[in-house]
C-alpha atoms as a PDB file:
ATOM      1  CA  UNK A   1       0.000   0.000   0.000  1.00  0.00           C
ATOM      2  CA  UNK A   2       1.509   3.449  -0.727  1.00  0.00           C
ATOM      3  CA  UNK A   3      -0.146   6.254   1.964  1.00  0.00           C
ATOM      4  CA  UNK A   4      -3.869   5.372   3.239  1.00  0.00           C
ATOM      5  CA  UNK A   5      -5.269   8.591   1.129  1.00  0.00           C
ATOM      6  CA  UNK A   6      -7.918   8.197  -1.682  1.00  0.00           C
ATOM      7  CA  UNK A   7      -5.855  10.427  -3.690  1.00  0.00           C
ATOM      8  CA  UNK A   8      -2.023   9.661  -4.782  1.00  0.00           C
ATOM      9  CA  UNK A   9       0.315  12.487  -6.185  1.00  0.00           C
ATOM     10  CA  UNK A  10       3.380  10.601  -7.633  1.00  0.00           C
ATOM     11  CA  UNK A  11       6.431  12.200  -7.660  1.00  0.00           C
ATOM     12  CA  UNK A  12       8.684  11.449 -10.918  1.00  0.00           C
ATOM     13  CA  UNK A  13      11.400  12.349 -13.177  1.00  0.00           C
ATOM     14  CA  UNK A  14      14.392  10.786 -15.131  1.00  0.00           C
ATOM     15  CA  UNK A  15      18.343  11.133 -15.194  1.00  0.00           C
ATOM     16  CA  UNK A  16      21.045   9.384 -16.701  1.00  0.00           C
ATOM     17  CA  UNK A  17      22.744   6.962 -15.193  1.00  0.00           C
ATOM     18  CA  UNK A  18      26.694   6.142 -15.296  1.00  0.00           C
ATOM     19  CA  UNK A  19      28.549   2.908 -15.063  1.00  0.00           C
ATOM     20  CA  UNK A  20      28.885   2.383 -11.318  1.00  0.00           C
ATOM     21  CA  UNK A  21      26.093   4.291 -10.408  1.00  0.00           C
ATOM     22  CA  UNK A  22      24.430   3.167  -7.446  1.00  0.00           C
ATOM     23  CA  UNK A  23      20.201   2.635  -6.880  1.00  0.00           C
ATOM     24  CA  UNK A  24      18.981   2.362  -3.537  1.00  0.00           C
ATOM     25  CA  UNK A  25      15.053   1.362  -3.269  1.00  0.00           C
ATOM     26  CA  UNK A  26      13.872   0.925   0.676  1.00  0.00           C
ATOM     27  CA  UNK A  27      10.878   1.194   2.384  1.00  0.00           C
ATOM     28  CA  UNK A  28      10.807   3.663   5.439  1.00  0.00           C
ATOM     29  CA  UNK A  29      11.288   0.695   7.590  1.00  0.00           C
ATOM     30  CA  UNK A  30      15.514   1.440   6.492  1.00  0.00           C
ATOM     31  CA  UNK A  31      15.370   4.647   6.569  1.00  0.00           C
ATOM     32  CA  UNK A  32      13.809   5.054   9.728  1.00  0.00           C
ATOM     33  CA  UNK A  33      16.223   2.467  11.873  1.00  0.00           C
ATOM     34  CA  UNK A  34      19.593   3.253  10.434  1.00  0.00           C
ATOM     35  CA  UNK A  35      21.699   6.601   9.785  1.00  0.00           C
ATOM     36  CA  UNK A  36      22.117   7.966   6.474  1.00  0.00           C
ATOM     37  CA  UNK A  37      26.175   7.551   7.431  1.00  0.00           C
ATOM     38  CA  UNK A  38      25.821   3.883   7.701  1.00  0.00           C
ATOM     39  CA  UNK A  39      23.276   3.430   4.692  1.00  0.00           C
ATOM     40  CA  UNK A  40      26.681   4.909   2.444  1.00  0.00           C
ATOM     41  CA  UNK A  41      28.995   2.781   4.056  1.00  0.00           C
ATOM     42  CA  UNK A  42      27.111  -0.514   3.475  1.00  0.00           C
ATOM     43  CA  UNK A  43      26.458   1.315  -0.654  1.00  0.00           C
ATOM     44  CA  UNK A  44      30.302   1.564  -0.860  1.00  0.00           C
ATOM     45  CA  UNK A  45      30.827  -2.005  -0.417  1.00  0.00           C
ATOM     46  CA  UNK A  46      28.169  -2.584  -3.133  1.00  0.00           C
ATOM     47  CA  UNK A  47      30.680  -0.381  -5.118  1.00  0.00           C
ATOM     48  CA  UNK A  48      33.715  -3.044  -3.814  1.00  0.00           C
ATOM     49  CA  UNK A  49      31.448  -5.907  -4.773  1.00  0.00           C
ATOM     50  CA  UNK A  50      33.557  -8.844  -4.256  1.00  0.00           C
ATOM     51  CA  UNK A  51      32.857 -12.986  -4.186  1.00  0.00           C
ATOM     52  CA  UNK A  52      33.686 -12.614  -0.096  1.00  0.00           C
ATOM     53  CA  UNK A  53      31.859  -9.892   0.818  1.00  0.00           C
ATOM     54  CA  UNK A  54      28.523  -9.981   2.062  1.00  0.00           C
ATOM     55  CA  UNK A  55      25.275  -8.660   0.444  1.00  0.00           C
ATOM     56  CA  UNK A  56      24.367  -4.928   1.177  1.00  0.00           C
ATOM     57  CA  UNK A  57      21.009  -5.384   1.286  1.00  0.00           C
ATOM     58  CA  UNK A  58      21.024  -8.030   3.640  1.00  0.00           C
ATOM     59  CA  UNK A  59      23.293  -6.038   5.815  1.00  0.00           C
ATOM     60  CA  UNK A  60      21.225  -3.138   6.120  1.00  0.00           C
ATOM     61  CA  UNK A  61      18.208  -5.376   6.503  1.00  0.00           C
ATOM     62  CA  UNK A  62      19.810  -7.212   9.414  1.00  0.00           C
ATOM     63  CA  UNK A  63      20.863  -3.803  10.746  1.00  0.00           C
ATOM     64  CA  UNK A  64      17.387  -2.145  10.886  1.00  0.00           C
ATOM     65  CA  UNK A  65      15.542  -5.472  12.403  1.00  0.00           C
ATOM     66  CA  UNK A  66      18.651  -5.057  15.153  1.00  0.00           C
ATOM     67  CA  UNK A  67      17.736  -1.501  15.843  1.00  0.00           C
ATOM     68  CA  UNK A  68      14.159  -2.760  16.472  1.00  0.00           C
ATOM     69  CA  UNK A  69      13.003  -3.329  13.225  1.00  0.00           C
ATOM     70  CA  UNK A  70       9.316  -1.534  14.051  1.00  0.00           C
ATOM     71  CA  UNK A  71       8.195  -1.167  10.508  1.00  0.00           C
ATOM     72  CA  UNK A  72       8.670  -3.655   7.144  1.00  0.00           C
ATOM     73  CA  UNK A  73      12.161  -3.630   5.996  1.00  0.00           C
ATOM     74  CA  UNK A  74      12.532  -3.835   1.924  1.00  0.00           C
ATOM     75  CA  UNK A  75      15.842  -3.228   0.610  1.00  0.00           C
ATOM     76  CA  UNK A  76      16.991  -3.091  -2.912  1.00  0.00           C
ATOM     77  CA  UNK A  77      20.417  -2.517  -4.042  1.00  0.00           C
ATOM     78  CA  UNK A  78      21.472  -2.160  -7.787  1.00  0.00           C
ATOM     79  CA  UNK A  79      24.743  -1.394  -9.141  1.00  0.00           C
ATOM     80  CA  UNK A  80      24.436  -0.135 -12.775  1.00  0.00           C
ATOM     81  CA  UNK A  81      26.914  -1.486 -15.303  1.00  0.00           C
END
């Protein structure tokens, strides 16, 4: 469900993106549970992407449910190119 209104005003727009660019698509449930400084530290590993290293996402997933985790957590990460 997106807001509990009758009415819904989407915002939208377009820009390019570049090789290495890097999409981040959460619900509030992230961005309500874990600092913006922590949210780019987990996005630069996505950037370091490696076969050992762990999955962003999932990170920042575990990190919000450890914080209390009082809404859904969705987490998308997508590194273009």
């Amino acid at each position: 469900a997106v807001g509990v209104e009758k009415g819904l005003e989407v915002d939208k727009g377009s820009f390019p993106l570049h090789e290495g660019d890097i999409l981040l698509l959460a619900t509030d449930g992230l961005m309500n549970m874990v600092s913006d400084q922590e949210i780019e530290k987990q996005l630069f590993c996505a950037s370091e992407a490696s076969p050992e290293g762990g999955s962003p996402a999932k990170e920042l997933v575990r990190q919000a449910l450890a914080a209390g985790g009082f809404d859904n957590v969705t987490v998308i990460v997508v590194v273009y190119g």
